[in-house]
Every structure is written in C-alpha cells, then in structure tokens.
C-alpha atoms as a PDB file:
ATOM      1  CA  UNK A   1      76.670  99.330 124.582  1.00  0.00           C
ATOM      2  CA  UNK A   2      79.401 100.715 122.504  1.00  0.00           C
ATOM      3  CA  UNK A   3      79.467  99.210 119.027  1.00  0.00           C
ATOM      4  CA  UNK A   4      83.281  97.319 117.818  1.00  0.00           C
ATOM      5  CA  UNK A   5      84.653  97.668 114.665  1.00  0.00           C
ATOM      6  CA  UNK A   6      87.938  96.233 113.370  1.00  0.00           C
ATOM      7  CA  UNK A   7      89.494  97.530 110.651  1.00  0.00           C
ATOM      8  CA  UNK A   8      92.042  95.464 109.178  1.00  0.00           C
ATOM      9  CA  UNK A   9      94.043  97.226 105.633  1.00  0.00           C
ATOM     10  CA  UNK A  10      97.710  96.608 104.868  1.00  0.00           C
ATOM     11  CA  UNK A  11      97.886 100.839 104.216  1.00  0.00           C
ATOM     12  CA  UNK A  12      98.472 101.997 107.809  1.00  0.00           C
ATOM     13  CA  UNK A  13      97.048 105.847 106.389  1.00  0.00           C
ATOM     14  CA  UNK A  14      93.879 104.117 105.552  1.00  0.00           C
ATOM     15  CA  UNK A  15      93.814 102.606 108.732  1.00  0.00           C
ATOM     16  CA  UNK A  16      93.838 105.952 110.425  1.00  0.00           C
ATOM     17  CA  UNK A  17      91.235 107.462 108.479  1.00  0.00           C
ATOM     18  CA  UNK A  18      88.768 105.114 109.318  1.00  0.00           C
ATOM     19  CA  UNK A  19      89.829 104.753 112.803  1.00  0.00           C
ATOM     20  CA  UNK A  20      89.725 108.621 113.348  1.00  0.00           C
ATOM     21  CA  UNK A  21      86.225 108.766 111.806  1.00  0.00           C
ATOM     22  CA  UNK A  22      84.713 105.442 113.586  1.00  0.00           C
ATOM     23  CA  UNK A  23      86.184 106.732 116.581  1.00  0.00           C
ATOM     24  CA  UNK A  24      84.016 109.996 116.293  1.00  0.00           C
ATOM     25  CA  UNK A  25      80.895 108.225 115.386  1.00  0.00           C
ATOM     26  CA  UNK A  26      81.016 106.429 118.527  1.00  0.00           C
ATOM     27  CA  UNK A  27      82.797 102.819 118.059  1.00  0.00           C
ATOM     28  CA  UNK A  28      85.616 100.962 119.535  1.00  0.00           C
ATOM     29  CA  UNK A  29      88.385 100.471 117.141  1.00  0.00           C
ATOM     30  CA  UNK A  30      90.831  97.791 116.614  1.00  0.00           C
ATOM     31  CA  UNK A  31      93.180  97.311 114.332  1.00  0.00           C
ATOM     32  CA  UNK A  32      94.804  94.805 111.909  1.00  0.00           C
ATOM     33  CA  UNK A  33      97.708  95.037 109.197  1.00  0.00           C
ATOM     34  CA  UNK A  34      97.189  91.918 107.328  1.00  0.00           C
ATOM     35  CA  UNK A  35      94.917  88.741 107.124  1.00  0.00           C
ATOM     36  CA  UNK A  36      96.648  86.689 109.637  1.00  0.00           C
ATOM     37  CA  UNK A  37      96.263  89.433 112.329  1.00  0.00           C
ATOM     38  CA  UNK A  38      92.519  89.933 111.386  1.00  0.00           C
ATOM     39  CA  UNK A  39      91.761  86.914 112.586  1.00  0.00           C
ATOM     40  CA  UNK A  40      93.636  86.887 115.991  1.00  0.00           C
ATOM     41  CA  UNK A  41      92.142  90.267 116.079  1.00  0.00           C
ATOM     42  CA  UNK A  42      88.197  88.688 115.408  1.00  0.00           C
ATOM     43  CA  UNK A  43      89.148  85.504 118.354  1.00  0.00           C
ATOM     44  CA  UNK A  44      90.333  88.415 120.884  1.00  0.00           C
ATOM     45  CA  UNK A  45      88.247  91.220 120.739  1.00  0.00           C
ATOM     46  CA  UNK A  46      84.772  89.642 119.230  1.00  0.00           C
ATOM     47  CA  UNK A  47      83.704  93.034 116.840  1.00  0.00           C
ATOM     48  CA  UNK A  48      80.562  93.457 115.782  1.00  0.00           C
ATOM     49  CA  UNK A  49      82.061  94.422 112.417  1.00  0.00           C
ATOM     50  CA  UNK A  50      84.837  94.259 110.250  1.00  0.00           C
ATOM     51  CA  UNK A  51      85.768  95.901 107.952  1.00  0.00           C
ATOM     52  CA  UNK A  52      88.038  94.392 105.524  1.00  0.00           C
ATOM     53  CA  UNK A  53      90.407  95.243 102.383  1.00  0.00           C
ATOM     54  CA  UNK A  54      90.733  92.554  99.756  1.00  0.00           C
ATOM     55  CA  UNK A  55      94.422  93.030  98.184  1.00  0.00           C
ATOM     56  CA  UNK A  56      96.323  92.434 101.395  1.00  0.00           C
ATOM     57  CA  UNK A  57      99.659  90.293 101.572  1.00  0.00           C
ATOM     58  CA  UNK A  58     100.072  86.962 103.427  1.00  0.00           C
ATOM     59  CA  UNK A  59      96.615  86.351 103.471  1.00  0.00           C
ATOM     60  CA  UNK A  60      93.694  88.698 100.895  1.00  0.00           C
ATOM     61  CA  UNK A  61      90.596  89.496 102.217  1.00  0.00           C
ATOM     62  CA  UNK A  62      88.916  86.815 100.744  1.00  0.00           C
ATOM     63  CA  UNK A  63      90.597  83.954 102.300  1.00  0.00           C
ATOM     64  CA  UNK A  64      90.036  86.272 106.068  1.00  0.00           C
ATOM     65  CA  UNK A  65      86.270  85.916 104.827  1.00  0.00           C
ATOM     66  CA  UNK A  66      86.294  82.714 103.860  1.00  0.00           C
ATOM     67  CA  UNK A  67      87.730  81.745 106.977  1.00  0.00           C
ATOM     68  CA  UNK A  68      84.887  84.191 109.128  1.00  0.00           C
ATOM     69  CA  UNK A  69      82.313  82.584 107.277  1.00  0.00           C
ATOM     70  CA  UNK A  70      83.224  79.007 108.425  1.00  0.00           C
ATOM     71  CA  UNK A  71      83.580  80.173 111.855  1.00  0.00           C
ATOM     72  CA  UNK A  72      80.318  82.654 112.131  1.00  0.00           C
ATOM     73  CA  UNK A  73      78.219  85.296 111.157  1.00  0.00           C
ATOM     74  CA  UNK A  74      80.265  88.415 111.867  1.00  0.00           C
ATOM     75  CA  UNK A  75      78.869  91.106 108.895  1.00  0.00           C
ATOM     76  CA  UNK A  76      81.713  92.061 107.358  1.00  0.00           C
ATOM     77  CA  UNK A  77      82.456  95.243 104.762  1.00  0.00           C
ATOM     78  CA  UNK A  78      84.879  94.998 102.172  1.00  0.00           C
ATOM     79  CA  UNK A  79      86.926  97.802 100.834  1.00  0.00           C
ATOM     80  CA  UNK A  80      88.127  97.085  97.172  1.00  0.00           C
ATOM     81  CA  UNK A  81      90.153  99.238  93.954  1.00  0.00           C
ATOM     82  CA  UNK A  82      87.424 100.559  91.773  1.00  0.00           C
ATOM     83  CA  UNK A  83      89.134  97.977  89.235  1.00  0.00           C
ATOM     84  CA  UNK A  84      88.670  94.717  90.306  1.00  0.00           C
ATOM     85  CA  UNK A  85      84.943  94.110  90.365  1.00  0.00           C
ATOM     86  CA  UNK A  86      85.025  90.105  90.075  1.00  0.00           C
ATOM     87  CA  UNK A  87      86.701  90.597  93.416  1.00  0.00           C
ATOM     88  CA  UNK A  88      83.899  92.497  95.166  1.00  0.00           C
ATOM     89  CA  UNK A  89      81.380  90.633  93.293  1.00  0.00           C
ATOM     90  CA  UNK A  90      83.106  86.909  94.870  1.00  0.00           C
ATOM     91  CA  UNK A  91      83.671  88.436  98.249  1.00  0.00           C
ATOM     92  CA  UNK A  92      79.517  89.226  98.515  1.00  0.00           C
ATOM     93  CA  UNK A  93      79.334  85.328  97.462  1.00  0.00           C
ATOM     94  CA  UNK A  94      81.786  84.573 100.246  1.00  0.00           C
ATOM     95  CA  UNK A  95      79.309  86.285 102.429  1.00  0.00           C
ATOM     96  CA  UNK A  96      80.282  90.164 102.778  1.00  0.00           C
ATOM     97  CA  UNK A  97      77.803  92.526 103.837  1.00  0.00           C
ATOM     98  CA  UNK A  98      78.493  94.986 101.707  1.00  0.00           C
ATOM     99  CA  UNK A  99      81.254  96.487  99.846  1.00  0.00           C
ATOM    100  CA  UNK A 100      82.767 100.408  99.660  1.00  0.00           C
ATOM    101  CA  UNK A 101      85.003 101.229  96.423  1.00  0.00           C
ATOM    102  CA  UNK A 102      88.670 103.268  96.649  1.00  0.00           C
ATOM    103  CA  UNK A 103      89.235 105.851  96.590  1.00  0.00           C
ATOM    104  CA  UNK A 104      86.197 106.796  99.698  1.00  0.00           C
ATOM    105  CA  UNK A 105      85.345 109.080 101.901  1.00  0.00           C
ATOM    106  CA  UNK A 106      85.230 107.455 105.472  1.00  0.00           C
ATOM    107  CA  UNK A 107      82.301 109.139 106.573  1.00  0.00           C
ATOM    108  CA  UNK A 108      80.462 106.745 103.853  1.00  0.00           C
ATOM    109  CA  UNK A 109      82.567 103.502 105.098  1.00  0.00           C
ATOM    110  CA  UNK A 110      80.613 104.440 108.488  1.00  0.00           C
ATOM    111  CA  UNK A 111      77.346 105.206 107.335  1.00  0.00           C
ATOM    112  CA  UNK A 112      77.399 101.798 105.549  1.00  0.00           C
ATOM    113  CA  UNK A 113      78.612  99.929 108.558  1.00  0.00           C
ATOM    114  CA  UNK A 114      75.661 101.672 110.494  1.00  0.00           C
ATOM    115  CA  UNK A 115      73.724 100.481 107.969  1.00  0.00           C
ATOM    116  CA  UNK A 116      74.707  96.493 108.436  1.00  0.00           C
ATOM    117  CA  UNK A 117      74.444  97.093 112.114  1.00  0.00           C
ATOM    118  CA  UNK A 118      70.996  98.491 111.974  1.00  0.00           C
ATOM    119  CA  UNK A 119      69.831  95.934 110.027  1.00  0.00           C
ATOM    120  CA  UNK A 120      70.949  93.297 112.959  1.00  0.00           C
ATOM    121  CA  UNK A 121      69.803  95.269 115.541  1.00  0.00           C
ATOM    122  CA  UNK A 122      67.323  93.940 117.869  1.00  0.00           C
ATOM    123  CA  UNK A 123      63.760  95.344 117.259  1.00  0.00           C
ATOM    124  CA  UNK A 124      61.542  96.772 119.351  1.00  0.00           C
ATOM    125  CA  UNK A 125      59.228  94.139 121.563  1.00  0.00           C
ATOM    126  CA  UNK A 126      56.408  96.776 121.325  1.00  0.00           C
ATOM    127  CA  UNK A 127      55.529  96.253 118.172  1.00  0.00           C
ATOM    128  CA  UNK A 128      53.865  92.669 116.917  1.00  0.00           C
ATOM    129  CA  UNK A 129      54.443  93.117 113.444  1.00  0.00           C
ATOM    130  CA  UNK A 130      58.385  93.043 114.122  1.00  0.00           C
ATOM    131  CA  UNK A 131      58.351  90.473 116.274  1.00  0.00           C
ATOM    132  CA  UNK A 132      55.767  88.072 114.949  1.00  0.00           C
ATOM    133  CA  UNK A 133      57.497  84.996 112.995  1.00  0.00           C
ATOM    134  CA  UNK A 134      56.995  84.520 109.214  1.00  0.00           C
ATOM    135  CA  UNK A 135      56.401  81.116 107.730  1.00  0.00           C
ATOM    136  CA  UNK A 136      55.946  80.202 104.306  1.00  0.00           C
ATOM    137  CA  UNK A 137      55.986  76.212 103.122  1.00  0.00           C
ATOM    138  CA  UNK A 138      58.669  74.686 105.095  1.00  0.00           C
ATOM    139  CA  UNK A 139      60.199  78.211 105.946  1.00  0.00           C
ATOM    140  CA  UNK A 140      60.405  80.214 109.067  1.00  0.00           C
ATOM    141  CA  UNK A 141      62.064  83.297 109.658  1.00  0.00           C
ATOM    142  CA  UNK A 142      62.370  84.797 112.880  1.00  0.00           C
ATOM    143  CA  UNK A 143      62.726  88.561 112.731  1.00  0.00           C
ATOM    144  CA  UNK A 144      63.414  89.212 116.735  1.00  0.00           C
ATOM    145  CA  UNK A 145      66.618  86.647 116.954  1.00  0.00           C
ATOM    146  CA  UNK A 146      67.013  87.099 113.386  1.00  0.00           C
ATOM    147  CA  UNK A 147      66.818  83.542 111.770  1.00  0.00           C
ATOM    148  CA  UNK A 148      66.256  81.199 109.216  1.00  0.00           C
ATOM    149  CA  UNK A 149      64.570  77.763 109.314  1.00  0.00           C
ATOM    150  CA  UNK A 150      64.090  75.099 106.729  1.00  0.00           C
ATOM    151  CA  UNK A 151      61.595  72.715 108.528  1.00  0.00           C
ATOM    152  CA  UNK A 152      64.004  72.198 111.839  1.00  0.00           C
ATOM    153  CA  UNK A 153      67.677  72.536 110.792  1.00  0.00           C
ATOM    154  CA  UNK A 154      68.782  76.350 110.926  1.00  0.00           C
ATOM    155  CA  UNK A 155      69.984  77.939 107.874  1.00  0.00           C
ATOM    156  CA  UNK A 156      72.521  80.257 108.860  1.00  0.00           C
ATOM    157  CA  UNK A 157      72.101  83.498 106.991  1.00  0.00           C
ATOM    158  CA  UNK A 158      74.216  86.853 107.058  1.00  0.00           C
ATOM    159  CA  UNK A 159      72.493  90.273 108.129  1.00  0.00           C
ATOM    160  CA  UNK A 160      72.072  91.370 104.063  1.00  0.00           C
ATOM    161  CA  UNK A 161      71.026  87.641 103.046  1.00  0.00           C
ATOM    162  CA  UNK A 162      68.352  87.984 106.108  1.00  0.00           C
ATOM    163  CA  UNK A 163      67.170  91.536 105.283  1.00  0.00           C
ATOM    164  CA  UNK A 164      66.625  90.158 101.951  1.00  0.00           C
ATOM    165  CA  UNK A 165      64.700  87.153 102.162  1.00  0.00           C
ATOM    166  CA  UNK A 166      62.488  89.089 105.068  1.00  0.00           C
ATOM    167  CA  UNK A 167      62.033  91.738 102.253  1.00  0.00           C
ATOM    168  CA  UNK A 168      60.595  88.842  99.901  1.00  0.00           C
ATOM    169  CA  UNK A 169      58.485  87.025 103.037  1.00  0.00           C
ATOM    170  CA  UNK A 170      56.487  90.088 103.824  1.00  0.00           C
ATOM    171  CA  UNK A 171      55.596  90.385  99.566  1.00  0.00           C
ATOM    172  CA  UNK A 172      54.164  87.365  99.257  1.00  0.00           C
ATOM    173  CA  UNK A 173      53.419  86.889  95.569  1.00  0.00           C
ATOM    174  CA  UNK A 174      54.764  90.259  94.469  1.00  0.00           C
ATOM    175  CA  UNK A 175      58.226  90.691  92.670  1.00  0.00           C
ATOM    176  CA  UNK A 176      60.409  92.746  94.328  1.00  0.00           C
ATOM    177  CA  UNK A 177      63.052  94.805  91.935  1.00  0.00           C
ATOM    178  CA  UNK A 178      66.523  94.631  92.530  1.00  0.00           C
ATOM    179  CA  UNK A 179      66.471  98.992  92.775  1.00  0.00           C
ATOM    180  CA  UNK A 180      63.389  98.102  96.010  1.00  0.00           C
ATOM    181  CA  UNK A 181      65.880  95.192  97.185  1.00  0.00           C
ATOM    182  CA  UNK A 182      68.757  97.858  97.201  1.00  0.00           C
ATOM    183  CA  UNK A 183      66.751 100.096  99.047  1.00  0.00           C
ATOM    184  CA  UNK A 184      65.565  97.335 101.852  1.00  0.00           C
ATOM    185  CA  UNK A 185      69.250  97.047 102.512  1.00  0.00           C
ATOM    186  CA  UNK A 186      70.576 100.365 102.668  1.00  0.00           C
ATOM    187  CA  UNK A 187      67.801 102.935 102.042  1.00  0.00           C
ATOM    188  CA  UNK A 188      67.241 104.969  98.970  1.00  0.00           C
ATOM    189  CA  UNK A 189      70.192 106.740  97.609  1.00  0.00           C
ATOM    190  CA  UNK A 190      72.830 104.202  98.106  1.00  0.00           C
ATOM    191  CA  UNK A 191      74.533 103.032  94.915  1.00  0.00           C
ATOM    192  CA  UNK A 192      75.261  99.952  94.687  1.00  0.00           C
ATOM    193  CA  UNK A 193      75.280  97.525  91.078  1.00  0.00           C
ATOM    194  CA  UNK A 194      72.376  95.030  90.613  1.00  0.00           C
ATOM    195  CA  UNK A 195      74.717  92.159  90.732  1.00  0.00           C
ATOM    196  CA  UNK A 196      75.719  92.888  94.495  1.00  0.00           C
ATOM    197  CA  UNK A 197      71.400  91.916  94.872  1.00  0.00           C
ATOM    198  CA  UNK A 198      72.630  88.812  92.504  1.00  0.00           C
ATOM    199  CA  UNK A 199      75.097  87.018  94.681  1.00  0.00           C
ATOM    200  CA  UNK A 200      72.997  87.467  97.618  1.00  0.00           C
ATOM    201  CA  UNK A 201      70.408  85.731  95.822  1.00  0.00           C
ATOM    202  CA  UNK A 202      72.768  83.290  94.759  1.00  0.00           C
ATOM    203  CA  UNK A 203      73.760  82.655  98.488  1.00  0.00           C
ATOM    204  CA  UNK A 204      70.450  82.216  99.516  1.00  0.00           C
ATOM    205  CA  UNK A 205      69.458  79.856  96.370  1.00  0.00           C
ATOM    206  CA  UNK A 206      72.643  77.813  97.073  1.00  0.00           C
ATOM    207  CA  UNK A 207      71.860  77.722 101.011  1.00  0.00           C
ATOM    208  CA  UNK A 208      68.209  76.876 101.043  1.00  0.00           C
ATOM    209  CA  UNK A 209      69.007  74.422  98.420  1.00  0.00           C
ATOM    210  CA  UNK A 210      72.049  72.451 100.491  1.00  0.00           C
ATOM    211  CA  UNK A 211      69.475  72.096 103.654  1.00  0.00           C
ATOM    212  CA  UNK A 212      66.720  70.376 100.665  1.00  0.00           C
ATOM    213  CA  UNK A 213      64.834  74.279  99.596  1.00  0.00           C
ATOM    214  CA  UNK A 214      64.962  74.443  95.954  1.00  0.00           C
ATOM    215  CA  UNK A 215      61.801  76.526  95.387  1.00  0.00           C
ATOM    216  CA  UNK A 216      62.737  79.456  98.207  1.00  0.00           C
ATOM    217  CA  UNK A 217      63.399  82.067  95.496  1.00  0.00           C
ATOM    218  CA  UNK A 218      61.476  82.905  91.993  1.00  0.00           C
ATOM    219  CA  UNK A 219      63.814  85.377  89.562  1.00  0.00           C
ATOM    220  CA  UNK A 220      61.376  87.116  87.026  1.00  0.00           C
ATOM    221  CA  UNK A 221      63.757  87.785  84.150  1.00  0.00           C
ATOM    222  CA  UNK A 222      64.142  91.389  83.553  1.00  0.00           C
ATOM    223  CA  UNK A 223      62.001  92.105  86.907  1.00  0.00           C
ATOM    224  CA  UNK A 224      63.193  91.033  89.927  1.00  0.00           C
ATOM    225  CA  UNK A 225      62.886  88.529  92.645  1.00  0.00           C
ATOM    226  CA  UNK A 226      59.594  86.948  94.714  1.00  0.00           C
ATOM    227  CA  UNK A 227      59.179  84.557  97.151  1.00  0.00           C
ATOM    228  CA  UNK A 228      58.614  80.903  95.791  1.00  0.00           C
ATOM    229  CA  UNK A 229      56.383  78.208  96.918  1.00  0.00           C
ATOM    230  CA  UNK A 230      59.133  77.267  99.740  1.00  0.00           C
ATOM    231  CA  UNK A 231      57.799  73.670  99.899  1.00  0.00           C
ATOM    232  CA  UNK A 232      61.208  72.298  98.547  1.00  0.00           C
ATOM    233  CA  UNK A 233      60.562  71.415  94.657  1.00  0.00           C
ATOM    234  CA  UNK A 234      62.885  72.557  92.117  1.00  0.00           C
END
C-alpha cells in the first residue's frame, strides 16, 4: 500500500524539494501552505505522516500539532531554524515524532520519516517474541496493535513514546542510556540531542501519571532511564 505524506511549509521551494524526493522514494504527496490548510489537508486525505514546519503564518506548527494531538495519533516530523531549539524541544512535548533542523538535505527528511513509519509498522505474526504482550504491574503493552494499557483505560501513546517505553519493558531492571534510547528510535548514527529522549520521557511520565501511573519510569541521574515498579506509587 503506498505510504502518504503531507508536507505542509509556508516556503513553496521547500515544498518542492521534499515533494520531489518523497515522490521518488515511493509516497503519495500532498501539500499544504499554512496551518489552517494542514488540517483540511489531515481530515481529507488521512496521511500516514506529516511533516510539519513550525514558523508558519496564520497558524505555527505548534498550534497544527496541538490540534493533531487532540484529534489522534498521526506521527508527525517537524522541520525547525537551527536557532530556535525551545521550539523543537516544546513541539516533541506536544507530541512530534521527531524533528529535522534547516538548512537539510531531503533525502534525510525521508529517511527519518521511514524511520517513524517503520517503527509503526505492523510486525511480522511469525515471530512470538514480536507479537507476545508485555505486562509489568498494572501495565500492558501490546506490540502487534501497538498499545498502551494502564489496568483497562488505554493510554494513547505516539509511535516514538511507544518505541520507547517497549525499549524499557523488554530491560526489565536495567537502565537504558539516552545514546541506546536514541538508537531504539532511529538506529545508530542519527544525531539527535539528549533532551529530544527528555520530553518523550516527560510525555510518558505526565501520561501514565494522568490515567493514576506514577511509578512507570525510573531516571538514574547521569545514566539513563529503566522501567519502574509500574504498580502506580509515586
């Protein structure tokens, strides 16, 4: 089935770019000038992706993710200026994906939205590890439909925010580093800063801890992450 992206920047140039080299790699591209059209763009053609500038006028990427976020789980890649970092840095906490810095080349905006969509792929039946269930405490992930329970309510969770707490189910006990976390997500060799692993965390923390899980995630200062006792203590 052939993979949708829309790609929604106020430059019209940068819009070509990316459509010229998604367009090569296989996807079908739409298109969106500002915020306002993103979204009649996400209700019409229902892409598995989107990839999304921040400084746009009418209505910033941000406010298009906010808005995504309260409506579903679409992943969504930002683009941002190599300057504004506390942007990139609140968009992950709005629930991006992942982020890609300007100036870029475009074939790295598509092997980053590969990544995302590989990540929410669905696996393989063959194989029971994959598609066994995880439970720890009052948590239960489901790797095949790819989600997240706290005792019977559904916690809903974005592809990175999944990939990440799987990542910390399967090391039970062990701290995971934020450079192994990074590499869960997108494979070695992707640069990204440790506080893009941060705000995930913080989603999850602040997630878990709205449906009653305060005890989901352990930091180890100076070390990393590992799976708490997930039986909902603080």
């Amino acid at each position: 089935m052939t993979r949708r992206v829309l790609l929604v920047d106020d430059d019209p140039h940068i819009r070509q770019l990316l459509a010229f080299a998604f367009d090569k790699a296989g996807f079908a591209v739409a298109e969106a000038g500002d915020g306002e059209a993103a979204l009649a763009e996400v209700a019409r053609v229902l892409p598995d992706l989107v990839v999304l500038d921040i400084n746009m006028p009418r209505m910033d990427g941000l406010e298009v993710c906010r808005r995504l976020r309260s409506q579903g789980e679409v992943p969504v890649l930002f683009l941002s200026s190599r300057d504004d970092e506390f942007d990139r840095v609140l968009g992950i906490e709005l629930g991006a994906d992942d982020y890609v810095t300007k100036p870029f080349s475009p074939r790295e905006v598509v092997a980053r939205a590969n990544a995302i969509l590989r990540r929410s792929a669905p696996k393989p039946a063959a194989g029971a590890d994959s598609a066994a269930r995880i439970a720890k405490g009052r948590l239960r992930l489901d790797p095949e439909a790819w989600t997240a329970h706290w005792d019977a309510a559904e916690v809903a969770l974005t592809v990175s925010e999944f990939t990440l707490l799987k990542a910390l189910a399967l090391a039970p006990g062990r701290i995971l580093s934020r450079d192994q976390l990074i590499d869960q997500l997108h494979g070695p060799g992707f640069a990204i800063t440790d506080r893009t692993i941060d705000s995930h965390i913080r989603n999850l923390r602040r997630k878990f801890a709205e449906a009653g899980g305060s005890d989901v995630i352990e930091t180890r200062a100076g070390v990393g992450y590992r799976l708490g006792p997930c039986e909902g203590g603080g």
